[in-house]
C-alpha atoms as a PDB file:
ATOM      1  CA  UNK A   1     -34.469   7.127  -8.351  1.00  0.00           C
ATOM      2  CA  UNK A   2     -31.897   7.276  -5.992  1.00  0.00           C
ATOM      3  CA  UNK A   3     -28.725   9.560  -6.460  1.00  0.00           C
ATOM      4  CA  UNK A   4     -25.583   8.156  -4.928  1.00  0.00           C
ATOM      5  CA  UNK A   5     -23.099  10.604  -3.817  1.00  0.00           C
ATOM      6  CA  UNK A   6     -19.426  10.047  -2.848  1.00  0.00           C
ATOM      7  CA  UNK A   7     -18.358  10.983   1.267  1.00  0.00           C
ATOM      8  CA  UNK A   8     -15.743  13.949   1.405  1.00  0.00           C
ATOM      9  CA  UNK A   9     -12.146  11.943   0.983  1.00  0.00           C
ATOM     10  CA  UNK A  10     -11.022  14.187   4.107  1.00  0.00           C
ATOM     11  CA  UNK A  11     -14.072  12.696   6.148  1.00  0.00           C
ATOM     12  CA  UNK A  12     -13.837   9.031   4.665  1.00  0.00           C
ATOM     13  CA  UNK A  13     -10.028   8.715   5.683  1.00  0.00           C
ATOM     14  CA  UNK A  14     -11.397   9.886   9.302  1.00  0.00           C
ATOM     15  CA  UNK A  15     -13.790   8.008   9.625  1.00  0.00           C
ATOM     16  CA  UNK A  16     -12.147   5.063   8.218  1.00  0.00           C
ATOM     17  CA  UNK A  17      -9.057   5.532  10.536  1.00  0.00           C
ATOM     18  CA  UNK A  18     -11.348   5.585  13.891  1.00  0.00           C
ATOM     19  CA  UNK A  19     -12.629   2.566  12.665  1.00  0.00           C
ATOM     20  CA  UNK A  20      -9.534   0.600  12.364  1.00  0.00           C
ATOM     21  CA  UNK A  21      -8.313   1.549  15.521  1.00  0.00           C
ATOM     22  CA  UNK A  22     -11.588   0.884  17.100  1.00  0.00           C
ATOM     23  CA  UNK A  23     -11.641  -3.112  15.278  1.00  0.00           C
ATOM     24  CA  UNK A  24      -7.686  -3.210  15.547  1.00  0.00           C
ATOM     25  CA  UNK A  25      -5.855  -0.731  17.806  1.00  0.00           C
ATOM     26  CA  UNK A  26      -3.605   1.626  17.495  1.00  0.00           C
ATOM     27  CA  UNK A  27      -0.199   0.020  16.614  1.00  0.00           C
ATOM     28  CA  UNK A  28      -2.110  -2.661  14.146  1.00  0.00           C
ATOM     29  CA  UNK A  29      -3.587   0.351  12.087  1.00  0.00           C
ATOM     30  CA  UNK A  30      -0.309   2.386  11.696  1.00  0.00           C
ATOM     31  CA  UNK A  31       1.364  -1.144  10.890  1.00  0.00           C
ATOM     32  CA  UNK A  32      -1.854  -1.943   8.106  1.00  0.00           C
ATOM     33  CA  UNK A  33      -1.027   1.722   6.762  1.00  0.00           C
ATOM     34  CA  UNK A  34       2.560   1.444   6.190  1.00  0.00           C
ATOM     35  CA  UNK A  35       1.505  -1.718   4.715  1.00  0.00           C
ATOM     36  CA  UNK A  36      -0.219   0.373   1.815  1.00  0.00           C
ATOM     37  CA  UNK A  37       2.741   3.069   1.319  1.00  0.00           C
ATOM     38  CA  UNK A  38       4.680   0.342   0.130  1.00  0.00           C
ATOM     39  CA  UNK A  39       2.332  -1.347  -2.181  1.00  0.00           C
ATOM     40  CA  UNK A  40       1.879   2.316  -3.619  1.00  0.00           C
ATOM     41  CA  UNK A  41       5.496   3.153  -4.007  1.00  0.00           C
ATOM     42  CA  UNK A  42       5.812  -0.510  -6.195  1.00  0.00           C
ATOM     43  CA  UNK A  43       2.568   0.513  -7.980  1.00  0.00           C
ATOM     44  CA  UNK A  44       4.435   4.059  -8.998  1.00  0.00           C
ATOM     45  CA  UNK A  45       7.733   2.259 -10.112  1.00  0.00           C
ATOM     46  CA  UNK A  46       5.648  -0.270 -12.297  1.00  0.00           C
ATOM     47  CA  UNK A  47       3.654   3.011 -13.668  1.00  0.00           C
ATOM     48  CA  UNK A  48       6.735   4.444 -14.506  1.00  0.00           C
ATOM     49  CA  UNK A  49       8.589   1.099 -15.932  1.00  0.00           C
ATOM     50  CA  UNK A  50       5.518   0.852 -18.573  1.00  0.00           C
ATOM     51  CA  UNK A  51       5.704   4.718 -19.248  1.00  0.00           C
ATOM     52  CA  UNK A  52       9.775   3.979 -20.353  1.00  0.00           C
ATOM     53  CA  UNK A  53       8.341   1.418 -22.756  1.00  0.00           C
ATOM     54  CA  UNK A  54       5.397   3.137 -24.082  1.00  0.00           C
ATOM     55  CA  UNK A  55       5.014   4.053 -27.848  1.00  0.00           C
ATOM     56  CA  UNK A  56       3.501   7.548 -26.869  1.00  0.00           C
ATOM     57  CA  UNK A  57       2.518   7.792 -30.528  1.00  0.00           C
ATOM     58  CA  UNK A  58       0.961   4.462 -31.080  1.00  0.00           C
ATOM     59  CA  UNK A  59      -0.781   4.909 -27.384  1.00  0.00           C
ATOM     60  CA  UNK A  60      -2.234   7.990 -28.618  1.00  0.00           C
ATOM     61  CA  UNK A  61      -3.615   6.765 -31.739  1.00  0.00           C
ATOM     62  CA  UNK A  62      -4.888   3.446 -30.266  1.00  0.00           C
ATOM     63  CA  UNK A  63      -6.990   5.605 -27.735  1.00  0.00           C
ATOM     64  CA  UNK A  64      -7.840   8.759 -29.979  1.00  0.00           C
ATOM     65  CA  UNK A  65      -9.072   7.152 -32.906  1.00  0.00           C
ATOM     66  CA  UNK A  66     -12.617   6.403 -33.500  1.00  0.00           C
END
C-alpha cells in the first residue's frame, strides 16, 4: 500500500513559481498571480456576506446533531 504524503506548502509555492516562469516568463506569472489575489479577496467578501446572513444557531444544530 502506498502512503501519499503532501509536499511542504513553502517548497510547492517554489517550485510551482519556477515553473511558471520557466512555461510563461516573468511578467506573465506576476500578472497570473495578481490574477488570484483578486479572485481571493471576492471569495473573502462572499464568505463574509453569507456569515451576515447566517442563523449561527440553526447552523450549529444542522451540523452538530446526529
Amino acid at each position: 500500500m502506498t502512503t501519499l504524503r503532501y509536499m511542504d506548502e513553502d517548497v510547492l509555492i517554489k517550485k510551482t513559481i519556477e515553473l511558471l516562469i520557466e512555461e510563461l516568463g516573468p511578467v506573465e506569472t506576476i500578472r497570473f498571480t495578481n490574477l488570484l489575489k483578486g479572485k481571493r479577496m471576492d471569495s473573502v467578501k462572499r464568505h463574509r456576506e453569507w456569515q451576515k446572513m447566517l442563523d449561527k444557531k440553526e447552523f450549529f444544530d444542522e451540523i452538530f446533531t446526529d
